[in-house]
C-alpha atoms as a PDB file:
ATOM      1  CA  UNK A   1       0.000   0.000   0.000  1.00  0.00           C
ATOM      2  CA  UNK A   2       2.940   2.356   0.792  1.00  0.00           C
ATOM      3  CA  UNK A   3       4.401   2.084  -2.928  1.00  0.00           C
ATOM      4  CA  UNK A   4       0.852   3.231  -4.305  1.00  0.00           C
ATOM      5  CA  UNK A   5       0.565   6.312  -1.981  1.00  0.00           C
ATOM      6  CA  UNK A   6       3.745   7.377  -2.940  1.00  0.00           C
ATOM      7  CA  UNK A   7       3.376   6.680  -6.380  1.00  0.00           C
ATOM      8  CA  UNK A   8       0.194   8.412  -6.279  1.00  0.00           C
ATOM      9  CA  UNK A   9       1.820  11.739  -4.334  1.00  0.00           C
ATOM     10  CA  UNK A  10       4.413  12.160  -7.255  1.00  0.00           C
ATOM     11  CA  UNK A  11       1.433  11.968 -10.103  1.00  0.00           C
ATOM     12  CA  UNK A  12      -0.974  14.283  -8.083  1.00  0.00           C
ATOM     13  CA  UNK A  13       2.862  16.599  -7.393  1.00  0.00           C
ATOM     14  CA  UNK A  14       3.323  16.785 -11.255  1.00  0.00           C
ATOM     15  CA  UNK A  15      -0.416  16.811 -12.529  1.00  0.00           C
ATOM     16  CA  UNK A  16      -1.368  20.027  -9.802  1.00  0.00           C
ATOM     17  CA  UNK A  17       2.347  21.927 -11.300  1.00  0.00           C
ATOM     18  CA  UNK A  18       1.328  21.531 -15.120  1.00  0.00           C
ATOM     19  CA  UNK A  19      -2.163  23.077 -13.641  1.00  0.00           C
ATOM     20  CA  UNK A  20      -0.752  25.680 -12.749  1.00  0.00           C
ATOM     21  CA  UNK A  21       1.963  26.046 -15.687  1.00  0.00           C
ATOM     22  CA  UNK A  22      -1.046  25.653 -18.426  1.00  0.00           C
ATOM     23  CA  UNK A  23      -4.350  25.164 -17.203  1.00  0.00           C
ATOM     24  CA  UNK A  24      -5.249  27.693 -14.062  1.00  0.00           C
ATOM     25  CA  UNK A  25      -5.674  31.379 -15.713  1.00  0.00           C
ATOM     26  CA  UNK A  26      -5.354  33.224 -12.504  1.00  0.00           C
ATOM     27  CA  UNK A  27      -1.881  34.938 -12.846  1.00  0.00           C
ATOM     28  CA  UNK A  28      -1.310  35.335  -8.413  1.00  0.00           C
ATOM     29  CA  UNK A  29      -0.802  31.545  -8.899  1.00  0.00           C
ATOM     30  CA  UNK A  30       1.832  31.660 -11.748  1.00  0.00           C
ATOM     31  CA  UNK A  31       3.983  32.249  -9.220  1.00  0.00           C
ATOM     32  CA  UNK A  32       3.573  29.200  -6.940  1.00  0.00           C
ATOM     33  CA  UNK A  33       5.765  26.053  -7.462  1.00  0.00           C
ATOM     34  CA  UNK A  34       4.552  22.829  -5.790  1.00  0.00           C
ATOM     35  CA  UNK A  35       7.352  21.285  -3.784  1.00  0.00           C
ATOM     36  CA  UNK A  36       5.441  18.071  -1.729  1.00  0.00           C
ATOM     37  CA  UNK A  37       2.736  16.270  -1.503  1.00  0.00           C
ATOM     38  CA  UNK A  38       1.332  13.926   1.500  1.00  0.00           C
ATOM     39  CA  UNK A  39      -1.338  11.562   1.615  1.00  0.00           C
ATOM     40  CA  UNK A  40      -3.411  10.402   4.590  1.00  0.00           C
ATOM     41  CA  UNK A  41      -3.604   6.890   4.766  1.00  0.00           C
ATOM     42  CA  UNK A  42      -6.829   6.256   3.607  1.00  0.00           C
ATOM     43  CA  UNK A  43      -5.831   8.841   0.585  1.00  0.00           C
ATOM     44  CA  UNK A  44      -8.738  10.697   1.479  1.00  0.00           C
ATOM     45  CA  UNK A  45      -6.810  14.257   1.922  1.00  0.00           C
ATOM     46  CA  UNK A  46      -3.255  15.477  -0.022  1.00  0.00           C
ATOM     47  CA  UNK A  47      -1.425  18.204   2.061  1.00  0.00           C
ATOM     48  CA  UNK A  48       0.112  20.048  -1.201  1.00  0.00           C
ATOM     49  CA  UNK A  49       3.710  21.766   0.108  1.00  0.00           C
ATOM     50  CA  UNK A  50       3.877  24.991  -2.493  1.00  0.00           C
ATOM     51  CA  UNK A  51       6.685  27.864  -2.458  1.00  0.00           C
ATOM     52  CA  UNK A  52       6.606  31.135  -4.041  1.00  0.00           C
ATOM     53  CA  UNK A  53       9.597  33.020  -4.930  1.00  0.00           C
ATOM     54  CA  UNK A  54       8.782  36.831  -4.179  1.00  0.00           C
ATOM     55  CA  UNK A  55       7.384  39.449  -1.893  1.00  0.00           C
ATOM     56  CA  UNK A  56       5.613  38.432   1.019  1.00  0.00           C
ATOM     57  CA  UNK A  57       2.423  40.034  -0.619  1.00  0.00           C
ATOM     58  CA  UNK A  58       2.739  37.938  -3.279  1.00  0.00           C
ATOM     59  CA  UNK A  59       3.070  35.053  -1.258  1.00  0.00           C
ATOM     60  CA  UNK A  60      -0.467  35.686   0.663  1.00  0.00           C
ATOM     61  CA  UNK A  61      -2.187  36.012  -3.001  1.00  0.00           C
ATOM     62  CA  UNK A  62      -0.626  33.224  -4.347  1.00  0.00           C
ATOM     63  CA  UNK A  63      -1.657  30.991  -1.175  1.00  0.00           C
ATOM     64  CA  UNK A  64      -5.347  32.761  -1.211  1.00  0.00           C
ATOM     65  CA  UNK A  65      -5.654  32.321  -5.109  1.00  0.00           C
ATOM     66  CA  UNK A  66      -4.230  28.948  -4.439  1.00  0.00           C
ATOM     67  CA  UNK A  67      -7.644  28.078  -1.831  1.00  0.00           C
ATOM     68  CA  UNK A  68      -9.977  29.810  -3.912  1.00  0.00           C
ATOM     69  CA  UNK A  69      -9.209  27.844  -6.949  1.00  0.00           C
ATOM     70  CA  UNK A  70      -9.001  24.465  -4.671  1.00  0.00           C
ATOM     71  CA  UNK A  71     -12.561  23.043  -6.295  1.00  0.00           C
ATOM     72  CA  UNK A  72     -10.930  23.896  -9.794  1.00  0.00           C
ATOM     73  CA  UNK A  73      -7.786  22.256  -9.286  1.00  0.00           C
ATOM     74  CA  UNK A  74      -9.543  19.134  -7.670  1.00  0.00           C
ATOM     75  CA  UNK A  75     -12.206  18.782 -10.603  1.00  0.00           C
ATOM     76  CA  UNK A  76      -9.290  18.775 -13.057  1.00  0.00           C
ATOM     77  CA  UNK A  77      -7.100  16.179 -11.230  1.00  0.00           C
ATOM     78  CA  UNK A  78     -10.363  13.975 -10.693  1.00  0.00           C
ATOM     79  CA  UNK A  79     -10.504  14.079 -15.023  1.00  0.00           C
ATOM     80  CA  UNK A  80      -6.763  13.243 -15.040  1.00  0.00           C
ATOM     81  CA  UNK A  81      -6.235  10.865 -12.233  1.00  0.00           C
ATOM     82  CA  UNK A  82      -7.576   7.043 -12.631  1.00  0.00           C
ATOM     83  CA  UNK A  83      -8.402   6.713  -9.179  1.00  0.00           C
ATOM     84  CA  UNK A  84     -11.843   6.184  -7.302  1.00  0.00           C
ATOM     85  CA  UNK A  85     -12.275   8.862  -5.121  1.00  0.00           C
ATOM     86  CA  UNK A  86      -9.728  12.210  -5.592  1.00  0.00           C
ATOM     87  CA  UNK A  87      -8.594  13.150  -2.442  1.00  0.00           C
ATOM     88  CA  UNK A  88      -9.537  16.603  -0.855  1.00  0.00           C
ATOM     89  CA  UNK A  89      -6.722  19.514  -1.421  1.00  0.00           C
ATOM     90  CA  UNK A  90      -4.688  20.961   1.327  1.00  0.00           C
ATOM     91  CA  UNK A  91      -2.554  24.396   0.044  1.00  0.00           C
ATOM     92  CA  UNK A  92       0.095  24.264   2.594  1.00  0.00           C
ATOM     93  CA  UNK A  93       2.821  27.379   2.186  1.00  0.00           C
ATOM     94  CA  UNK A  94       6.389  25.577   2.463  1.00  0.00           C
ATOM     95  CA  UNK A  95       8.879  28.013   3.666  1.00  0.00           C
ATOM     96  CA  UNK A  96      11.705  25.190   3.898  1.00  0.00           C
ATOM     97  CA  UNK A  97      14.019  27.468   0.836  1.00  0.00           C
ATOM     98  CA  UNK A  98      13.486  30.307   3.114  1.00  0.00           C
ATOM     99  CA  UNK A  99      14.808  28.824   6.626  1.00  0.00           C
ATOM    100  CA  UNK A 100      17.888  26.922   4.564  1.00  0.00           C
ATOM    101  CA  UNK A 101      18.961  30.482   3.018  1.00  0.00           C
ATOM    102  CA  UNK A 102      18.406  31.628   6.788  1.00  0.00           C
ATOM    103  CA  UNK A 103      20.927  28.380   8.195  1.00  0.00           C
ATOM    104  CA  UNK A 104      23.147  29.209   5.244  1.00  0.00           C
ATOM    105  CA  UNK A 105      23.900  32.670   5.967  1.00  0.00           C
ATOM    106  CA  UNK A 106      24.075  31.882  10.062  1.00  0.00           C
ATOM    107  CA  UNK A 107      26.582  29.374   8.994  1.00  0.00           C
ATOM    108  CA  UNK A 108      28.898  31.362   6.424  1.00  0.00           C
ATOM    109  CA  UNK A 109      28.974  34.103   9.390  1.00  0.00           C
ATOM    110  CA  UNK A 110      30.330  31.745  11.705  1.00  0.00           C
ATOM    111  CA  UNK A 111      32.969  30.515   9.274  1.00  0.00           C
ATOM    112  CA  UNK A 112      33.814  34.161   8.873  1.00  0.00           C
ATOM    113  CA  UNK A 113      34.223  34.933  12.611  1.00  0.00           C
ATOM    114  CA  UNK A 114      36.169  31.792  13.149  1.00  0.00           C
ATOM    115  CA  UNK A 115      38.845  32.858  10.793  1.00  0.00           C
ATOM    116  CA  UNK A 116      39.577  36.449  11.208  1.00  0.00           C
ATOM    117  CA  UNK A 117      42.639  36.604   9.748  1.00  0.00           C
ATOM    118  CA  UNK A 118      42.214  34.582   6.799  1.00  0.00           C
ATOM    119  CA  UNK A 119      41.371  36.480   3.703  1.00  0.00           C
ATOM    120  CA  UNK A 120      38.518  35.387   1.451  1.00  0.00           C
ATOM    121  CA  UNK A 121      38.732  34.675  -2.462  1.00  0.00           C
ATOM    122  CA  UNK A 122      35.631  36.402  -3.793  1.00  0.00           C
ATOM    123  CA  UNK A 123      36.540  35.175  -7.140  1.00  0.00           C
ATOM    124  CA  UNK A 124      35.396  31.728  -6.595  1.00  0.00           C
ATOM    125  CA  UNK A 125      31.976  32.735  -5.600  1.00  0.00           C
ATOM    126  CA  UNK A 126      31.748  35.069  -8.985  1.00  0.00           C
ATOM    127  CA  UNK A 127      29.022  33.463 -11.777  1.00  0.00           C
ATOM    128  CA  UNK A 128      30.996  32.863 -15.132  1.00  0.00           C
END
């Protein structure tokens, strides 16, 4: 049972992010990229993990346009999914990029502080 619930989290993952690429019209969403999904056990109810890269203004649209179009989404999957019941949609914001950058920079300070001394090579970090 555990390989068809997690089979069936990576289909609804990809179906819901080419909903949003091609098939939902309301541009606050555009910016939302689906990053998990999780299944009950009964697969009754999908917790759907989204990020948005911007403002935080543009994070509260996305995750309000992201509820409002929740029936829409749901009625879509239920035409592209071969299952007997679709489960209900959770829009969950996942702010897991956002705490790593925050980790990231705690831990590039430290290495900083720790060597005083030592000079840094900023040419290594340049984009070529």
């Amino acid at each position: 049972m555990a390989y068809k619930k997690e089979r069936l989290e990576k289909i609804i993952e990809r179906e819901i992010g080419q909903m949003i690429l091609f098939d939902v019209k309301d541009e606050r969403i555009r910016y939302a990229t689906i990053t998990n999904v999780n299944l009950t056990g009964d697969l009754s109810l999908a917790t759907v993990y989204f990020t948005v890269f911007g403002t935080p203004d543009q994070i509260d649209n996305s995750s309000k346009a992201l509820f409002e179009a929740k029936g829409f989404i749901r009625s879509l999957l239920s035409k592209r999914l071969t299952v007997r019941k679709v489960p209900d949609l959770i829009f969950k914001y996942d702010n897991s990029y956002a705490e790593g950058l925050k980790i990231e920079k705690i831990l590039s300070d430290i290495e900083y502080k720790t060597n005083p001394d030592e000079e840094i090579d900023l040419e290594k970090y340049k984009e070529k």
